[in-house]
PDB file of N, CA and C in Angstrom:
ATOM      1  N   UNK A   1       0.828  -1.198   0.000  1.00  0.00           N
ATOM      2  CA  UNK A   1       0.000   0.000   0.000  1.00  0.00           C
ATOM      3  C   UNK A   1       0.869   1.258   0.000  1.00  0.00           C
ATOM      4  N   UNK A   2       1.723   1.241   0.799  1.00  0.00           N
ATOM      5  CA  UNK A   2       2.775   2.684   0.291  1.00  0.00           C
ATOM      6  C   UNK A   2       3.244   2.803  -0.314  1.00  0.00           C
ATOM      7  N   UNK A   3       3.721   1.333  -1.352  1.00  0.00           N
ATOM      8  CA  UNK A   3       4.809   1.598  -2.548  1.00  0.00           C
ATOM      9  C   UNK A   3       3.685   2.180  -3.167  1.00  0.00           C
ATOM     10  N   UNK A   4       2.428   1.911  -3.319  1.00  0.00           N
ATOM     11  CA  UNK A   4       1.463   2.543  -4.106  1.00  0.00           C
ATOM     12  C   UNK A   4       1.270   3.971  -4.086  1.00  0.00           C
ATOM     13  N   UNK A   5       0.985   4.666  -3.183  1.00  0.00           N
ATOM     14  CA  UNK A   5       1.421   6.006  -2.548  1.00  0.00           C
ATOM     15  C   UNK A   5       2.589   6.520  -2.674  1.00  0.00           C
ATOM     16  N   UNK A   6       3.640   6.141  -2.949  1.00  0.00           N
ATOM     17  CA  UNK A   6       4.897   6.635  -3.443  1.00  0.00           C
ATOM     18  C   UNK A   6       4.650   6.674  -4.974  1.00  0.00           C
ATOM     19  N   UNK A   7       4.268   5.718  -5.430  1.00  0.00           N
ATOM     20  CA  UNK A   7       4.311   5.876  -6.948  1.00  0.00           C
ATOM     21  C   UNK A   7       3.288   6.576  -7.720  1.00  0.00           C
ATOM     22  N   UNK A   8       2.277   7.055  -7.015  1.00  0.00           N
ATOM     23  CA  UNK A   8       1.062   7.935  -6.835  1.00  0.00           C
ATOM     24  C   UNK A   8       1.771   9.574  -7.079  1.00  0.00           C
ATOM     25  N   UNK A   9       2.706   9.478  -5.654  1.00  0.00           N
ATOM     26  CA  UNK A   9       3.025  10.451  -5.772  1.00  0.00           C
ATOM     27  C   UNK A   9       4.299  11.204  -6.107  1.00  0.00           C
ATOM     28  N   UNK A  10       4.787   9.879  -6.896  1.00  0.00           N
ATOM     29  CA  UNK A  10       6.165  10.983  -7.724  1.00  0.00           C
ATOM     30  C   UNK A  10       5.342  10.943  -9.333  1.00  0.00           C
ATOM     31  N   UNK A  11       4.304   9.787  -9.990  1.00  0.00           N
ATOM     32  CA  UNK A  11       3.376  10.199 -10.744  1.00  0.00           C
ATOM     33  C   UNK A  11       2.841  12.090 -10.991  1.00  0.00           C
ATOM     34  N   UNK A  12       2.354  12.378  -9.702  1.00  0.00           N
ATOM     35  CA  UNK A  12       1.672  13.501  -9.400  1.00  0.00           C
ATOM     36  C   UNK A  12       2.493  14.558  -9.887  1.00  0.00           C
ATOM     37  N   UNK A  13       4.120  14.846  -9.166  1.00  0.00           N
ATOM     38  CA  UNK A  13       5.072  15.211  -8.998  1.00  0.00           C
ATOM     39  C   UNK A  13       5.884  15.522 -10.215  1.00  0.00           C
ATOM     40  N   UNK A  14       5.917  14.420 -11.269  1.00  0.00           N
ATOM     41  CA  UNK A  14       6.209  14.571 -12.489  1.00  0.00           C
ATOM     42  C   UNK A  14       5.139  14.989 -13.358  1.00  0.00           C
ATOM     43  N   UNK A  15       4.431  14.925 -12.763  1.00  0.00           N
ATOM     44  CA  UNK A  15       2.883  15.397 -14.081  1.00  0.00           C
ATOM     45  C   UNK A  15       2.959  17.064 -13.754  1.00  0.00           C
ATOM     46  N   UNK A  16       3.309  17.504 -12.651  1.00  0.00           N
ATOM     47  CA  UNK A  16       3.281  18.940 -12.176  1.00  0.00           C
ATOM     48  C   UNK A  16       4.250  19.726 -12.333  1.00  0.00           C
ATOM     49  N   UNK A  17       5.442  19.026 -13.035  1.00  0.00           N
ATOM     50  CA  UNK A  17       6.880  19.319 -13.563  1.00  0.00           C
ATOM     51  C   UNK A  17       6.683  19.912 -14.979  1.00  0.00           C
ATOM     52  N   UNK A  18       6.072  18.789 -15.558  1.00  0.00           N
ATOM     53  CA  UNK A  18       5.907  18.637 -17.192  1.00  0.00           C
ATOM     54  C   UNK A  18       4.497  20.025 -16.980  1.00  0.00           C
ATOM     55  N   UNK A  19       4.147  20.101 -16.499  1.00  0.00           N
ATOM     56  CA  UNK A  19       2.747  21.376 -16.192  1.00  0.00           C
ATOM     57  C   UNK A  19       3.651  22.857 -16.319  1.00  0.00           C
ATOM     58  N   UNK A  20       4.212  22.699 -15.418  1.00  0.00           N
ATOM     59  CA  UNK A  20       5.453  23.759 -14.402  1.00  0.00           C
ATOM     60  C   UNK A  20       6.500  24.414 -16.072  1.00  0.00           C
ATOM     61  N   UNK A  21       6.690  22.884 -16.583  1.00  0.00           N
ATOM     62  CA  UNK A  21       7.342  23.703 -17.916  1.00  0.00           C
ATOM     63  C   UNK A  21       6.573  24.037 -19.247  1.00  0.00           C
ATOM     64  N   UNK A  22       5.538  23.960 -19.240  1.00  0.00           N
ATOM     65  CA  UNK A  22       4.243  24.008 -20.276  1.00  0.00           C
ATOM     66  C   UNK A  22       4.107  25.370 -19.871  1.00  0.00           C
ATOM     67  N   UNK A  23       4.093  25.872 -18.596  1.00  0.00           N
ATOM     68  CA  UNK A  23       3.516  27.255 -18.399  1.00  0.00           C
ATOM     69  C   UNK A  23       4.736  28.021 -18.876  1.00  0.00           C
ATOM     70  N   UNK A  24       5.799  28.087 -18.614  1.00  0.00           N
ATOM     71  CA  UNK A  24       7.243  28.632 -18.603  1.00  0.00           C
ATOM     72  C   UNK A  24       7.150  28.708 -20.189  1.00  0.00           C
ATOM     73  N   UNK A  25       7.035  27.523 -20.654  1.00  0.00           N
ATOM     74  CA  UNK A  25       7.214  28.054 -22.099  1.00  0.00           C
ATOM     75  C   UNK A  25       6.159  28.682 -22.893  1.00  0.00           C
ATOM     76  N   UNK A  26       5.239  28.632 -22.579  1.00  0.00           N
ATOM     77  CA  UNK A  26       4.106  29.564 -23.301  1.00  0.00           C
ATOM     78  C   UNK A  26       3.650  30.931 -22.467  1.00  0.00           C
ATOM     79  N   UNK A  27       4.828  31.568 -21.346  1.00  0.00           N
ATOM     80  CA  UNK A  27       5.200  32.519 -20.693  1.00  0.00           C
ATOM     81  C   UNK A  27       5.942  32.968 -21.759  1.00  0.00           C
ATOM     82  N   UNK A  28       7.123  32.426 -22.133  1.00  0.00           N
ATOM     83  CA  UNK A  28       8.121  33.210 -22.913  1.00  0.00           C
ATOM     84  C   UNK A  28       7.730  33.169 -24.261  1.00  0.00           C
ATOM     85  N   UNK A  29       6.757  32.523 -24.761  1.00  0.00           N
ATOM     86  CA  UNK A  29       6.459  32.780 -25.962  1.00  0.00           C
ATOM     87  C   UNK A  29       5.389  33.956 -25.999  1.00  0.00           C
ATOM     88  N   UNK A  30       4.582  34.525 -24.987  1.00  0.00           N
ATOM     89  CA  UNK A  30       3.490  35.394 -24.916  1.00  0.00           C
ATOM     90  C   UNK A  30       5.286  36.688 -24.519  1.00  0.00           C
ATOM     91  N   UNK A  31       5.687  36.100 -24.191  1.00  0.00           N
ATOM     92  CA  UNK A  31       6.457  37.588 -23.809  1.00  0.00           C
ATOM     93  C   UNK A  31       7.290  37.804 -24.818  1.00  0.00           C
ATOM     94  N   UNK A  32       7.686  37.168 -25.928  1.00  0.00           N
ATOM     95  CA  UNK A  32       8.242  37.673 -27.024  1.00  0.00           C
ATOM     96  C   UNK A  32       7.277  37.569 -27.959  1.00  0.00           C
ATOM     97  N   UNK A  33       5.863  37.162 -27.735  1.00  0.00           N
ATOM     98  CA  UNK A  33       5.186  38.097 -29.052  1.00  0.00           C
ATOM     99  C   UNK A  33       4.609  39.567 -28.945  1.00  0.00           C
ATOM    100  N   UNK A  34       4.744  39.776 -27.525  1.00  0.00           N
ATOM    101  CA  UNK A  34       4.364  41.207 -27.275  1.00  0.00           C
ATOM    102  C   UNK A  34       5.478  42.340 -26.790  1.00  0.00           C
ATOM    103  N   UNK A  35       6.814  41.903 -27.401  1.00  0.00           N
ATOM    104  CA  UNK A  35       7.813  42.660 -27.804  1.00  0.00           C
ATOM    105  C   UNK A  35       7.988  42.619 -29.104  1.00  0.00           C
ATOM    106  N   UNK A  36       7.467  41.992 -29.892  1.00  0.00           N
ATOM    107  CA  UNK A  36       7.502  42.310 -31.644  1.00  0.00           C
ATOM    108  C   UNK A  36       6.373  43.275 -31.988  1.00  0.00           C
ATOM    109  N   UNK A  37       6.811  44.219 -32.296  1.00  0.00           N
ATOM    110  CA  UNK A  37       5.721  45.193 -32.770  1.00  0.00           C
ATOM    111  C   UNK A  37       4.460  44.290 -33.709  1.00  0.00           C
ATOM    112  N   UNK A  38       3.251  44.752 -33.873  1.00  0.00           N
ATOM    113  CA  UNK A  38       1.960  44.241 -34.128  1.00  0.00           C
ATOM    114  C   UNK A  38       2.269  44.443 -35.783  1.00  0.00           C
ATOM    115  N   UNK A  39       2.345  43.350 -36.150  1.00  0.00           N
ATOM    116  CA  UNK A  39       2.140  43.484 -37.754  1.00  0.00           C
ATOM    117  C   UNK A  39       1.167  43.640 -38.309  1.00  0.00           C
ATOM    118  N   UNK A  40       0.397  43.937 -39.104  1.00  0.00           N
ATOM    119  CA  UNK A  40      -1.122  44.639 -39.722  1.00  0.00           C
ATOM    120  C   UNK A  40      -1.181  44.458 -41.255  1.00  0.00           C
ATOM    121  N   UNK A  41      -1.409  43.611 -41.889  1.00  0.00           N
ATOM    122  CA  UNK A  41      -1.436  43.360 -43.141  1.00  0.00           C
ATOM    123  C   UNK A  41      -2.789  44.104 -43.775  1.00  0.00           C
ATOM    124  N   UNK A  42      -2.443  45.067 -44.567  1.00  0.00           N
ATOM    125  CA  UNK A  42      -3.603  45.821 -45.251  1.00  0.00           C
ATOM    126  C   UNK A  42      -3.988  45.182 -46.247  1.00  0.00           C
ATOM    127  N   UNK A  43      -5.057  44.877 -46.601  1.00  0.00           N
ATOM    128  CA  UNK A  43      -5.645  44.634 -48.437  1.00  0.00           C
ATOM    129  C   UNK A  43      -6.633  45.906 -48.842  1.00  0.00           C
ATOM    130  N   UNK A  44      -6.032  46.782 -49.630  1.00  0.00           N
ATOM    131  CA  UNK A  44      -6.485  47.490 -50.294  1.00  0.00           C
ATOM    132  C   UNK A  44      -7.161  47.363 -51.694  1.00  0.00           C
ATOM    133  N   UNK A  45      -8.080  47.575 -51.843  1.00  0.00           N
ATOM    134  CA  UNK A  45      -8.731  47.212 -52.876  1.00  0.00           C
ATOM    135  C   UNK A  45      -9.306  48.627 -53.619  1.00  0.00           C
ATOM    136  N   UNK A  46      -8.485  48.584 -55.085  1.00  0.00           N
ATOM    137  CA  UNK A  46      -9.118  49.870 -55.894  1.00  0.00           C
ATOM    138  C   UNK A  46     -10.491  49.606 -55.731  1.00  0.00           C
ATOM    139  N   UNK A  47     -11.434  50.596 -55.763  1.00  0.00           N
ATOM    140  CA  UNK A  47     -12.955  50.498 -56.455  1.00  0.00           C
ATOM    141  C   UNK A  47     -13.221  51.812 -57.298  1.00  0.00           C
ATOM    142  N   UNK A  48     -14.275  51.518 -58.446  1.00  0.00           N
ATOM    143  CA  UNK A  48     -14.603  52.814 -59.633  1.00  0.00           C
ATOM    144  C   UNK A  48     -15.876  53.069 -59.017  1.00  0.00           C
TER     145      UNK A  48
END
C-alpha cells in the first residue's frame, strides 16, 4: 500500500513538472510576441 502512494506520488510530482514547464514556455512565448511590434497586413482594394 505505500509503494502505491509513493508511486502515486512521484506520478503527481512529475505530471506537475511537465505542467510547471508548459507554463514557462508559453510565458516566454506570450512575452516575445508582445515585444515584436503588431504586424497589420492591409488589403487594399481599388474600387470605380
Amino acid at each position: 500500500m505505500l509503494a502505491e502512494l509513493e508511486q502515486k506520488q512521484q506520478n503527481l510530482r512529475d505530471t506537475m513538472l511537465r505542467i510547471s514547464g508548459a507554463i514557462q514556455v508559453l510565458e516566454e512565448e506570450l512575452a516575445m510576441a508582445e515585444a515584436q511590434p503588431a504586424e497589420v497586413e492591409l488589403n487594399v482594394t481599388a474600387t470605380s
